[in-house]
C-alpha atoms as a PDB file:
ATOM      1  CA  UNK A   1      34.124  80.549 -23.727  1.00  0.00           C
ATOM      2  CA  UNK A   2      31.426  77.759 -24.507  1.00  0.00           C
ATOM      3  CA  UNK A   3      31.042  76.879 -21.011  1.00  0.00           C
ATOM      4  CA  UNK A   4      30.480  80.366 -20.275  1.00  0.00           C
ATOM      5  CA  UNK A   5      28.139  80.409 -22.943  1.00  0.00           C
ATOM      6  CA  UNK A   6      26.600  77.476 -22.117  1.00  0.00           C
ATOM      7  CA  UNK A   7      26.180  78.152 -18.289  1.00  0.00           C
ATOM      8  CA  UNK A   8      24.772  81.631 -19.393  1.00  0.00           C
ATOM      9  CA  UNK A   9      22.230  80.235 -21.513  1.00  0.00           C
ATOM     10  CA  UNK A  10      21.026  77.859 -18.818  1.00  0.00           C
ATOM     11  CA  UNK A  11      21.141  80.729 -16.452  1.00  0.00           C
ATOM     12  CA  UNK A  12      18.987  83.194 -18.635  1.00  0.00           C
ATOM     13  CA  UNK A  13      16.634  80.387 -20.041  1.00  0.00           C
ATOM     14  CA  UNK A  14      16.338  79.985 -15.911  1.00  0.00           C
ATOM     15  CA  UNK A  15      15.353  83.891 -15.344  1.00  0.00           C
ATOM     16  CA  UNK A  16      12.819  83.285 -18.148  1.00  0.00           C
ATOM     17  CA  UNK A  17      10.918  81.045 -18.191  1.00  0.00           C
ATOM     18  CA  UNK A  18       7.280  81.840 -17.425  1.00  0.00           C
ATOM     19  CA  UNK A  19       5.614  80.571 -14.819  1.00  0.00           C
ATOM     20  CA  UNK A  20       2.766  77.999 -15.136  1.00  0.00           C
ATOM     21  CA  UNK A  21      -0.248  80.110 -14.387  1.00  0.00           C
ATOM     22  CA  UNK A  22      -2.334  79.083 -11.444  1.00  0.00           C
ATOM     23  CA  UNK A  23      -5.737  78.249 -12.320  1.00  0.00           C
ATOM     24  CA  UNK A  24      -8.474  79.863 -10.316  1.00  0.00           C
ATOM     25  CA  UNK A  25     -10.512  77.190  -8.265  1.00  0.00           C
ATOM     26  CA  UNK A  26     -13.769  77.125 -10.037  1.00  0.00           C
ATOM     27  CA  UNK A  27     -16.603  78.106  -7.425  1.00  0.00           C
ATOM     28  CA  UNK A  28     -18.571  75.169  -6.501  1.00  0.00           C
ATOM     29  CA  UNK A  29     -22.470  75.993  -6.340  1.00  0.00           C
ATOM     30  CA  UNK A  30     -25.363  74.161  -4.434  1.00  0.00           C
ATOM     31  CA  UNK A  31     -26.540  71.314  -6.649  1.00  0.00           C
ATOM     32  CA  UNK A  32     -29.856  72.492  -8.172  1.00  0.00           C
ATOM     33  CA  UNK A  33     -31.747  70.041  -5.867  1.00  0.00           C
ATOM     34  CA  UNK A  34     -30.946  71.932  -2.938  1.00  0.00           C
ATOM     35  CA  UNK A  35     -30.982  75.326  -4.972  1.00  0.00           C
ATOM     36  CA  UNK A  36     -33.274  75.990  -7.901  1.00  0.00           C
ATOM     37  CA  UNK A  37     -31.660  78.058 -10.346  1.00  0.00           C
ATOM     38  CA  UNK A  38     -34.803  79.289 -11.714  1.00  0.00           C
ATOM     39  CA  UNK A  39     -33.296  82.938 -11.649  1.00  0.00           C
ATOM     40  CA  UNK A  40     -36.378  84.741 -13.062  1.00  0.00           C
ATOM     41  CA  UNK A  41     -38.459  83.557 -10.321  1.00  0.00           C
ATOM     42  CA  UNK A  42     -36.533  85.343  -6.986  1.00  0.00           C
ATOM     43  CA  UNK A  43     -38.890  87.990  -8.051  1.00  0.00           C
ATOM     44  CA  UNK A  44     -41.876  86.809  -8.626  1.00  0.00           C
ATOM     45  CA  UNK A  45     -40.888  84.871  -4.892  1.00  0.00           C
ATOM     46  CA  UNK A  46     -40.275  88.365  -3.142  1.00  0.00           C
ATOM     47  CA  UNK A  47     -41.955  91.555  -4.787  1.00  0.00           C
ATOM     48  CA  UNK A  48     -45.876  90.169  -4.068  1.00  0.00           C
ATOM     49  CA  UNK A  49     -44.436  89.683  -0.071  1.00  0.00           C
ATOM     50  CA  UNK A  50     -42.444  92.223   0.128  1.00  0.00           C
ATOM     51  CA  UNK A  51     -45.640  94.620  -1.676  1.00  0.00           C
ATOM     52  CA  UNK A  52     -48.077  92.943   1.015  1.00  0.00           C
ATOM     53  CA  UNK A  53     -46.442  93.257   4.314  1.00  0.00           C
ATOM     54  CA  UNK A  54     -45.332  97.140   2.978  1.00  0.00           C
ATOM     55  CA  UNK A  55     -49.262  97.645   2.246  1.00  0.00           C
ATOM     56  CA  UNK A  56     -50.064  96.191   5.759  1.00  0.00           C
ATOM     57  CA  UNK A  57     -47.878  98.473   7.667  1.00  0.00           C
ATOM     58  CA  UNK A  58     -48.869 101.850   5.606  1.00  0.00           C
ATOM     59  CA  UNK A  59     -52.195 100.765   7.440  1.00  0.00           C
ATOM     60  CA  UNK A  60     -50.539 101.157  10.588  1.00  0.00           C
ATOM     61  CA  UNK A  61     -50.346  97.578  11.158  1.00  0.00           C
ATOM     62  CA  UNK A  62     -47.491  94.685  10.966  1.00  0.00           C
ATOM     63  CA  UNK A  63     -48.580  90.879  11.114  1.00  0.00           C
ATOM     64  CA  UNK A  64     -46.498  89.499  14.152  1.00  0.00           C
ATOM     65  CA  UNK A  65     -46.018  85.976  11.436  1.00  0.00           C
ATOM     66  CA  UNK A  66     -44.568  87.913   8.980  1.00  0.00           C
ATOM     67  CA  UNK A  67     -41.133  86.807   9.219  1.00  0.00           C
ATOM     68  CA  UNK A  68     -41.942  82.639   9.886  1.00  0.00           C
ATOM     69  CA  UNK A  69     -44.717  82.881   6.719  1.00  0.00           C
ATOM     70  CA  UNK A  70     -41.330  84.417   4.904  1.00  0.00           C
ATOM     71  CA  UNK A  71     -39.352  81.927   5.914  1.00  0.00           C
ATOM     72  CA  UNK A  72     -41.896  79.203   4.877  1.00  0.00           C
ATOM     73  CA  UNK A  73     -43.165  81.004   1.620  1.00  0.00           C
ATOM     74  CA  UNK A  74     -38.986  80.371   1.146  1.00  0.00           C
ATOM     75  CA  UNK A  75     -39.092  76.899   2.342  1.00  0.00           C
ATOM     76  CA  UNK A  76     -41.861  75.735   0.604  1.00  0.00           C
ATOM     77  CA  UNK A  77     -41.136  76.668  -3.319  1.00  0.00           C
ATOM     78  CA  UNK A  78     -37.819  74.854  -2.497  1.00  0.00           C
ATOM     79  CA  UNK A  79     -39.937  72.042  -1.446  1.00  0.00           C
ATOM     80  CA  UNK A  80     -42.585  72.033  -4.039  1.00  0.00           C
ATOM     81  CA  UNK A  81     -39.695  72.434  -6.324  1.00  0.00           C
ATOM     82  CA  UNK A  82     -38.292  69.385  -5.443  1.00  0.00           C
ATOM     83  CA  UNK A  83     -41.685  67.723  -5.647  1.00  0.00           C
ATOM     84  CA  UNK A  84     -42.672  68.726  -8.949  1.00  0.00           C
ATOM     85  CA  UNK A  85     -38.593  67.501 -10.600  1.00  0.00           C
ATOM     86  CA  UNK A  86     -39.198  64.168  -8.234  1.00  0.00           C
ATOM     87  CA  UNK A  87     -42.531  63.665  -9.623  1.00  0.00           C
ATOM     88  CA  UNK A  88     -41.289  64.163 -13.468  1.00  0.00           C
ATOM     89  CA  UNK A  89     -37.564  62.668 -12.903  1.00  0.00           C
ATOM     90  CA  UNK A  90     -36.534  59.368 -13.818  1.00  0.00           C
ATOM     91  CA  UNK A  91     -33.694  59.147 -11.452  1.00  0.00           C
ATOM     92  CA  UNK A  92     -35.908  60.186  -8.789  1.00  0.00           C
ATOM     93  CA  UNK A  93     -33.144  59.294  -5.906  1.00  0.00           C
ATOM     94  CA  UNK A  94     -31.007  62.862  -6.324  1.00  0.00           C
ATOM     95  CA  UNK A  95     -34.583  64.563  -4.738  1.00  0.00           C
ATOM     96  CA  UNK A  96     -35.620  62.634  -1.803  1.00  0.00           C
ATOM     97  CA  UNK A  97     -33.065  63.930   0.536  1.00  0.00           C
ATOM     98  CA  UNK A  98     -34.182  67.277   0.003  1.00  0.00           C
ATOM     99  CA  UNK A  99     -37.586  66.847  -0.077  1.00  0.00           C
ATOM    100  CA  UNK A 100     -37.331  65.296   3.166  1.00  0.00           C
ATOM    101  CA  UNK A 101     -35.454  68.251   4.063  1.00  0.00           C
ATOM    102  CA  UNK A 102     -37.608  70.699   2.945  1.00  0.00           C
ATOM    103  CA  UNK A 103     -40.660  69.249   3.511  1.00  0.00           C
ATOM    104  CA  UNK A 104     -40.041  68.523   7.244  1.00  0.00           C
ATOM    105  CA  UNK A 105     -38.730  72.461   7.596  1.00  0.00           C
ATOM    106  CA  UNK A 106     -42.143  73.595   6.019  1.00  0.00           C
ATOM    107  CA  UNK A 107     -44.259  71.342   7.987  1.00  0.00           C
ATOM    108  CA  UNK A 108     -42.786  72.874  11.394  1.00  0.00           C
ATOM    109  CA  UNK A 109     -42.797  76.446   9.812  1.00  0.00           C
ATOM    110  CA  UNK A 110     -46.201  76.362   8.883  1.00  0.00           C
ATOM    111  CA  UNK A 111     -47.241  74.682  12.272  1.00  0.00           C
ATOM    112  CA  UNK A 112     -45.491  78.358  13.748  1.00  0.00           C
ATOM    113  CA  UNK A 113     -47.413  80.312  11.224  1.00  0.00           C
ATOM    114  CA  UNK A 114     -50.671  78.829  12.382  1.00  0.00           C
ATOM    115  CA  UNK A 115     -49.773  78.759  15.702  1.00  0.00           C
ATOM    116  CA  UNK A 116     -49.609  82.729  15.218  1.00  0.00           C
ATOM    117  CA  UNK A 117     -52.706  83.141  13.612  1.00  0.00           C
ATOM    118  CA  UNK A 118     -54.637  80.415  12.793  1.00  0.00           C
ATOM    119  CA  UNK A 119     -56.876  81.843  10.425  1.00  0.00           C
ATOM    120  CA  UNK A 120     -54.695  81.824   7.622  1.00  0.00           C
ATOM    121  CA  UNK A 121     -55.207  78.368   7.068  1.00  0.00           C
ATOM    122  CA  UNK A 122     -58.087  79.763   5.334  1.00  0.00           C
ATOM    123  CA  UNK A 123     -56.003  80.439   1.907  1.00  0.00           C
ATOM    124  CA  UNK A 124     -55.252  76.342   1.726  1.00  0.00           C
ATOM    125  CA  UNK A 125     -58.671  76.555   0.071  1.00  0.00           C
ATOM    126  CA  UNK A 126     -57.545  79.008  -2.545  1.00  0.00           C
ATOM    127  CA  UNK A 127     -53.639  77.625  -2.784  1.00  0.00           C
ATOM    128  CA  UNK A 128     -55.257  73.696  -2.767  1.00  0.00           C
ATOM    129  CA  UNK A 129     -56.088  73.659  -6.514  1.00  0.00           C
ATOM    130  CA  UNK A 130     -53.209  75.705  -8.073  1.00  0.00           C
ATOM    131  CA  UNK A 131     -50.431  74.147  -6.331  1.00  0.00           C
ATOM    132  CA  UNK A 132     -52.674  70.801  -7.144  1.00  0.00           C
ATOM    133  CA  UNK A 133     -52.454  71.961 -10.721  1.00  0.00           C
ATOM    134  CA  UNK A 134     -48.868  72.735 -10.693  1.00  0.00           C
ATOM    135  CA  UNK A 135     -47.783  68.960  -9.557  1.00  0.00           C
ATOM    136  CA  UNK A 136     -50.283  67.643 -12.347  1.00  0.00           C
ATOM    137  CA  UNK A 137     -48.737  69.505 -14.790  1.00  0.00           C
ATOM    138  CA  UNK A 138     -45.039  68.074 -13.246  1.00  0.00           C
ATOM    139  CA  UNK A 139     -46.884  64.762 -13.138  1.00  0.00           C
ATOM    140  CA  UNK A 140     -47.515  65.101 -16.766  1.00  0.00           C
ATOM    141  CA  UNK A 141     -43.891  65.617 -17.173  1.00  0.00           C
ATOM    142  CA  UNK A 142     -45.851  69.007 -18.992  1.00  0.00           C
ATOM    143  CA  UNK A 143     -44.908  71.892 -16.510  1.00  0.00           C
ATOM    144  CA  UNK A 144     -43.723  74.574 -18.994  1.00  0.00           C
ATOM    145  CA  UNK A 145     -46.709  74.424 -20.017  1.00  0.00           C
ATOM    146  CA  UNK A 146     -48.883  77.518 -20.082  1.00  0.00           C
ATOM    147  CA  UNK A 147     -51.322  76.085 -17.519  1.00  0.00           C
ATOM    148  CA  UNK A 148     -48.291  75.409 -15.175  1.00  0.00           C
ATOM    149  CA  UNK A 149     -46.696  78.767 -15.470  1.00  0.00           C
ATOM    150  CA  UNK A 150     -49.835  80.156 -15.327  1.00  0.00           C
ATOM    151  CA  UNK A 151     -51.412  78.473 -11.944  1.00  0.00           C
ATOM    152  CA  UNK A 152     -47.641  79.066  -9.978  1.00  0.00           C
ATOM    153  CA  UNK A 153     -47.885  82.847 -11.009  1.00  0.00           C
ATOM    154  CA  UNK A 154     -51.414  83.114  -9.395  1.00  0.00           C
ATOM    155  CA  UNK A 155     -49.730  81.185  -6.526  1.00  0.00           C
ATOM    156  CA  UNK A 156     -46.862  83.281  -6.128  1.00  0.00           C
ATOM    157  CA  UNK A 157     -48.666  86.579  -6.538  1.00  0.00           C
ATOM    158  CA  UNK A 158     -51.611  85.294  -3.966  1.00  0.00           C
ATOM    159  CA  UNK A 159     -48.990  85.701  -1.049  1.00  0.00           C
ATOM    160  CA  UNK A 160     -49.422  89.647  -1.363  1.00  0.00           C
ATOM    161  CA  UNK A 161     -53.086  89.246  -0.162  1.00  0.00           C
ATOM    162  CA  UNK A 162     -52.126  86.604   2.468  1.00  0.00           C
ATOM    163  CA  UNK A 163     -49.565  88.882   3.602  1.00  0.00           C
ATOM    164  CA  UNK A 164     -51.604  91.944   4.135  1.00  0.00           C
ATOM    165  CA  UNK A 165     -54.745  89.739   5.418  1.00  0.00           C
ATOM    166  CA  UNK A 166     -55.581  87.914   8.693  1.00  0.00           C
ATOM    167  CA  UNK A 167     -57.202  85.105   6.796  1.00  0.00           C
ATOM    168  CA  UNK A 168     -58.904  84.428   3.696  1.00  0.00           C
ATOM    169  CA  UNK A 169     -62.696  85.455   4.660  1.00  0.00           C
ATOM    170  CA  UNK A 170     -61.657  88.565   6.138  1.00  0.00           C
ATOM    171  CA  UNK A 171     -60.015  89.797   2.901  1.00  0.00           C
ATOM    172  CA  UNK A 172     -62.996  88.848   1.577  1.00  0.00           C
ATOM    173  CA  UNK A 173     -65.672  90.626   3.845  1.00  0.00           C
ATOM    174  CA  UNK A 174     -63.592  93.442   3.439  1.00  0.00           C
ATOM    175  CA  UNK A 175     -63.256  93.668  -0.021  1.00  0.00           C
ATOM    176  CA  UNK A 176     -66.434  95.620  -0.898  1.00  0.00           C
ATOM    177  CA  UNK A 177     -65.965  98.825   1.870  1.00  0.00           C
ATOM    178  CA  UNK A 178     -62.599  99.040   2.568  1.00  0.00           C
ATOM    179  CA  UNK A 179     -60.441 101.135   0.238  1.00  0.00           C
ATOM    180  CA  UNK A 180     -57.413  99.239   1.802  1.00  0.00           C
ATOM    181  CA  UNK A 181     -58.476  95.911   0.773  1.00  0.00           C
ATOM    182  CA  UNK A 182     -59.574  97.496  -2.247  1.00  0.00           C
ATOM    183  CA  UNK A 183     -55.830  98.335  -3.226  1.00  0.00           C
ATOM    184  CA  UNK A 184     -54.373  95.180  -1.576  1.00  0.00           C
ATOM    185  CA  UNK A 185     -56.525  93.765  -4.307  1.00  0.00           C
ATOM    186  CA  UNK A 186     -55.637  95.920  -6.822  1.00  0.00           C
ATOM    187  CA  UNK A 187     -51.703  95.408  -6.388  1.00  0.00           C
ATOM    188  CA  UNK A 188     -52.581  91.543  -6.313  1.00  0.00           C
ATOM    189  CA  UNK A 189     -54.249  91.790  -9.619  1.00  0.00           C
ATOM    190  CA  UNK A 190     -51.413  94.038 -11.195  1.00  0.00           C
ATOM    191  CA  UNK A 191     -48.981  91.660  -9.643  1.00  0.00           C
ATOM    192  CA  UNK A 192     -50.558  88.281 -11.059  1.00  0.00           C
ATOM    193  CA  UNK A 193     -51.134  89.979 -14.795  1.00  0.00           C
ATOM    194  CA  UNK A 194     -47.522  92.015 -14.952  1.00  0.00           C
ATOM    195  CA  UNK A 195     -45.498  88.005 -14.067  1.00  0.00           C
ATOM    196  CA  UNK A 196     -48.341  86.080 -16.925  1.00  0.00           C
ATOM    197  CA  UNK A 197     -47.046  88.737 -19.032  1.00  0.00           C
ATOM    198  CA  UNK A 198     -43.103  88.029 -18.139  1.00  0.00           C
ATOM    199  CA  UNK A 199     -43.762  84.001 -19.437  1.00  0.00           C
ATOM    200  CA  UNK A 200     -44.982  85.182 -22.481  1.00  0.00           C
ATOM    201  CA  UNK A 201     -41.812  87.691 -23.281  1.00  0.00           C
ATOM    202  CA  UNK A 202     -39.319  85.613 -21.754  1.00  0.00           C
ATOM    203  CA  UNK A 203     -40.354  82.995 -24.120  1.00  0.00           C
ATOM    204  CA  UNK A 204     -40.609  85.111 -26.995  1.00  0.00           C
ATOM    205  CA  UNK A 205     -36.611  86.207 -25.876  1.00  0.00           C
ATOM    206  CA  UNK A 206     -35.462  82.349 -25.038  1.00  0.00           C
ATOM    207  CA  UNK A 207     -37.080  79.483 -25.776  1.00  0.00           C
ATOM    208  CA  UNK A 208     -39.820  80.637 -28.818  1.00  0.00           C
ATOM    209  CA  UNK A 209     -37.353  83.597 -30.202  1.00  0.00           C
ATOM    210  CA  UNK A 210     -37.810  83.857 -33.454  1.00  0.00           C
ATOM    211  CA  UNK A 211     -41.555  82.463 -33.320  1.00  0.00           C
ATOM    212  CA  UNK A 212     -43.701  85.390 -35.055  1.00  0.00           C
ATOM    213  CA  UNK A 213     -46.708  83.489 -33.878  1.00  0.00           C
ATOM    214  CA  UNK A 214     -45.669  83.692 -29.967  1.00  0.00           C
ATOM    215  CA  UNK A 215     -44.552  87.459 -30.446  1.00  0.00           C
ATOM    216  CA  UNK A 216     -47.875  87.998 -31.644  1.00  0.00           C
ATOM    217  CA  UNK A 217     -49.466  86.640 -28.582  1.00  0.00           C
ATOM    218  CA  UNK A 218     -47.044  88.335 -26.649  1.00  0.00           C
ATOM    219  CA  UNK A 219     -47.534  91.659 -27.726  1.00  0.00           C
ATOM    220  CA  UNK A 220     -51.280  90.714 -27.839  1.00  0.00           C
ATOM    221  CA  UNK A 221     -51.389  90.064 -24.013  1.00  0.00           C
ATOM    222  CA  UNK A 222     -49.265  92.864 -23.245  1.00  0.00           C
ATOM    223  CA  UNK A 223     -51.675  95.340 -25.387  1.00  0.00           C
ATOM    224  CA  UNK A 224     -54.586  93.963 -23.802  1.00  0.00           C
ATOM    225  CA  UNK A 225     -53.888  94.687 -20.135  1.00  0.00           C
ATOM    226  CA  UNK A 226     -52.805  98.116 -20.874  1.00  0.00           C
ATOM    227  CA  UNK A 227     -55.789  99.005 -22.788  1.00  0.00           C
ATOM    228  CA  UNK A 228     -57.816  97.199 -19.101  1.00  0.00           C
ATOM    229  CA  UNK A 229     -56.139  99.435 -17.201  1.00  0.00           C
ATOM    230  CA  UNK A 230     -56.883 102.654 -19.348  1.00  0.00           C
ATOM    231  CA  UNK A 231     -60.564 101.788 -19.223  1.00  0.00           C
ATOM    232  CA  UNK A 232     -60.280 100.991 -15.002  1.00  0.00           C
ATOM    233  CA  UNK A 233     -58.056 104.713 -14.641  1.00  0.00           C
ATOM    234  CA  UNK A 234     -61.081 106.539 -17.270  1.00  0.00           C
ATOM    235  CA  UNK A 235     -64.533 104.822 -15.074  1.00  0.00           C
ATOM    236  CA  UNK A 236     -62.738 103.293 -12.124  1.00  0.00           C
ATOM    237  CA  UNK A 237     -60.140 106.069 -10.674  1.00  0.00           C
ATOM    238  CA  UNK A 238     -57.058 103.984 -11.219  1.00  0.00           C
ATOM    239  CA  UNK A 239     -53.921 105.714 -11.224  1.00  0.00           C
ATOM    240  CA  UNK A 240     -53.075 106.341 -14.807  1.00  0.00           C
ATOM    241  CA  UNK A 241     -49.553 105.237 -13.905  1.00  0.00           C
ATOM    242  CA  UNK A 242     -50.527 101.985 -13.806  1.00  0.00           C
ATOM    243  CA  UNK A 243     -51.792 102.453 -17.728  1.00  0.00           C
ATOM    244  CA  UNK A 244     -48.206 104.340 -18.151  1.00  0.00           C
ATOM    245  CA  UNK A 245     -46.151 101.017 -16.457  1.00  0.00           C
ATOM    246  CA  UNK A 246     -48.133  98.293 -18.723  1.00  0.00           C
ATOM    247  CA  UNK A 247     -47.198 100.638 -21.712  1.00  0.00           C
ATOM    248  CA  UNK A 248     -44.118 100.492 -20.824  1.00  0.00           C
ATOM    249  CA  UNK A 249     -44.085  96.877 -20.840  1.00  0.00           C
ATOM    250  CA  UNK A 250     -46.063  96.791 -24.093  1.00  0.00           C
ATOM    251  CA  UNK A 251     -42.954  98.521 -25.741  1.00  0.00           C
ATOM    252  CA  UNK A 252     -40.447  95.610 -24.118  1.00  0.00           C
ATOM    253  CA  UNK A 253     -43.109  93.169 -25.232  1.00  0.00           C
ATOM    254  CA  UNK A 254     -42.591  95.043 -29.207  1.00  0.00           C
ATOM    255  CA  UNK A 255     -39.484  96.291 -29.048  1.00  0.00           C
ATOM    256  CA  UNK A 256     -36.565  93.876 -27.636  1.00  0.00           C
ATOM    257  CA  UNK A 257     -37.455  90.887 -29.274  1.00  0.00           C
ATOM    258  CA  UNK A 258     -36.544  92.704 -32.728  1.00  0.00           C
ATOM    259  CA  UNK A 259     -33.660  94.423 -31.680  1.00  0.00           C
ATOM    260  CA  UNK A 260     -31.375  91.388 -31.425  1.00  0.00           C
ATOM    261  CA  UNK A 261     -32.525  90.102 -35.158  1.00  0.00           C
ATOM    262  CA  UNK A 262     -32.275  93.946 -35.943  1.00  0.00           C
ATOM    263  CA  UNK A 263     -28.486  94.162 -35.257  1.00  0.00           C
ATOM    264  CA  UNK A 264     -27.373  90.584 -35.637  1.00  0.00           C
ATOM    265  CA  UNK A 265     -26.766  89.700 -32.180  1.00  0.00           C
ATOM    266  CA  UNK A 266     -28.577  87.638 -29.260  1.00  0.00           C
ATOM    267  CA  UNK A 267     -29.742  89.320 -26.209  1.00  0.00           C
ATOM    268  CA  UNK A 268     -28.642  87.009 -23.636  1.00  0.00           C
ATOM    269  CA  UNK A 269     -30.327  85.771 -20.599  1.00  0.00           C
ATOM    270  CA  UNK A 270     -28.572  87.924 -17.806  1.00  0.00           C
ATOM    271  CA  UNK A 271     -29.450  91.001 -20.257  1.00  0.00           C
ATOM    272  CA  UNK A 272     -33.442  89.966 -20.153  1.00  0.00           C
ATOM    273  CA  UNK A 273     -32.656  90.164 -16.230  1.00  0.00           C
ATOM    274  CA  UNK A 274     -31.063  93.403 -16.155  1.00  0.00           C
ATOM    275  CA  UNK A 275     -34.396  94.872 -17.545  1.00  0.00           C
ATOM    276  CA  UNK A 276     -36.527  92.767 -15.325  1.00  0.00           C
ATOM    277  CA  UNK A 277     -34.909  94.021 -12.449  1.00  0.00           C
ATOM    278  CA  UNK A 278     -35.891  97.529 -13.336  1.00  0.00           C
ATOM    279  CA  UNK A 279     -38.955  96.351 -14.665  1.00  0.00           C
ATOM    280  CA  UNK A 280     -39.507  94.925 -10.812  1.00  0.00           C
ATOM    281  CA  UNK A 281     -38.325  98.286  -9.156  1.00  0.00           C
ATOM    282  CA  UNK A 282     -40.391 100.453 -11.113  1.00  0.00           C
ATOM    283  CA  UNK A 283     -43.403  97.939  -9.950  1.00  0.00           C
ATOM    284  CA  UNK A 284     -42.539  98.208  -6.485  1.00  0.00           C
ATOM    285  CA  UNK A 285     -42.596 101.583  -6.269  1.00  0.00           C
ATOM    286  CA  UNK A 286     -45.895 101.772  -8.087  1.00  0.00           C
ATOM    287  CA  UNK A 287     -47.460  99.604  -5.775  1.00  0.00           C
ATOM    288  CA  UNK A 288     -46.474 101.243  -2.727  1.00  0.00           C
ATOM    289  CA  UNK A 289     -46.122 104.636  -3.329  1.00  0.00           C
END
């Protein structure tokens, strides 16, 4: 009888005993120097393109470098990117290789681009000083500054002119006749003060939540852009859904910021991007409805 016991104790203690659970292979990701992950700015990368070429072909037209200026728009914020973290980085080995990289890809992109239409060299006048501002700011190891942010938004949201354009002096000739420049302009302008306004509420949600002093300018800026556009829809016929949208974002600007404090928890990061996303759709189809 024990050595029945016995051998029936091994045998059960055999049948179970768990298994060691398999751990799931973590997934490995891109280092950062080959793959900003500067999440909130895919948008701001994509919506003033996207908004431009969409513009440009309700006009019956579609701009034959559209998809090599994409891919060296794409290119090149990798590559200034890398130049702005090389410029402030101690350890400035980890950016070379991709700056090389990068660099070399946007030089032969943009040579394309310009081979298909040469005018839009044009914008290097306009795009000269704010990227040169940008790489000070890195330079000064100050780039989250508002100066920085600032000059890269204006940067970013340029493209939606460049897109629709065939160079720099004809958006500008056309600006004062032609009701389609006139709203390429417009969505530009909406564009570059809708993303300032997203660096002062992300801030107020991340890195200055909790300071009453930023929320103020926050809701400040927000308040002020909506009241511009409610004077531009009452003299200047602008659509009063544009006043509606920046109200919209006025209330964000108030509201979320309070309502984490207000029950106790933290909005997190990938909530702030949930509402930016709609945020960005209802944008989109405002601009190019």
């Amino acid at each position: 009888m024990p050595a029945k016991a016995a051998a029936l104790t091994v045998n059960d203690s055999h049948r179970i005993a768990p298994h060691p659970q398999t751990q799931r292979p973590k997934r490995r990701r891109l280092p950062v120097e080959w793959l900003p992950q500067q999440h909130g700015a895919w948008a701001m990368l994509f919506l003033p393109f996207i908004v431009g070429v969409v513009l440009r072909a309700q006009e019956g037209h579609f701009n034959v470098f559209a998809l090599p200026l994409l891919l060296l728009w794409l290119v090149g914020y990798f590559a200034f990117y890398d130049l702005s973290m090389w410029l402030k980085a101690r350890n400035k080995t980890r950016y070379v290789r991709p700056l090389q990289v990068y660099g070399g890809l946007s030089a032969v992109l943009a040579a394309v681009v310009l081979w298909l239409e040469p005018t839009l060299i044009q914008w290097g006048i306009v795009y000269a000083p704010l990227l040169g501002a940008g790489l000070w700011q890195a330079w000064k190891k100050d780039e989250t500054a508002l100066l920085g942010r600032v000059t890269t938004v204006i940067a970013a949201c340029l493209i939606c002119a460049v897109t629709f354009s065939d160079g720099l002096f004809q958006f500008v000739q056309g600006l004062p006749t032609d009701p389609a420049f006139q709203r390429a302009a417009s969505a530009t302008a909406l564009l570059t003060l809708y993303f300032i306004g997203t660096i002062f509420y992300v801030k107020t949600m991340i890195r200055e939540r909790g300071e009453k002093g930023f929320l103020a300018y926050s809701i400040g800026y927000h308040a002020a852009i909506t009241l511009l556009s409610v004077w531009a829809a009452l003299t200047q016929g602008l659509s009063w859904l544009v006043p509606a949208f920046l109200f919209c974002t006025t209330l964000r600007a108030c509201a979320l910021p309070m309502i984490g404090p207000m029950r106790k928890k933290t909005i997190t990061p990938k909530q702030v991007g949930i509402t930016e996303f709609f945020f960005v759709l209802m944008l989109l189809f405002l601009l190019v409805r």
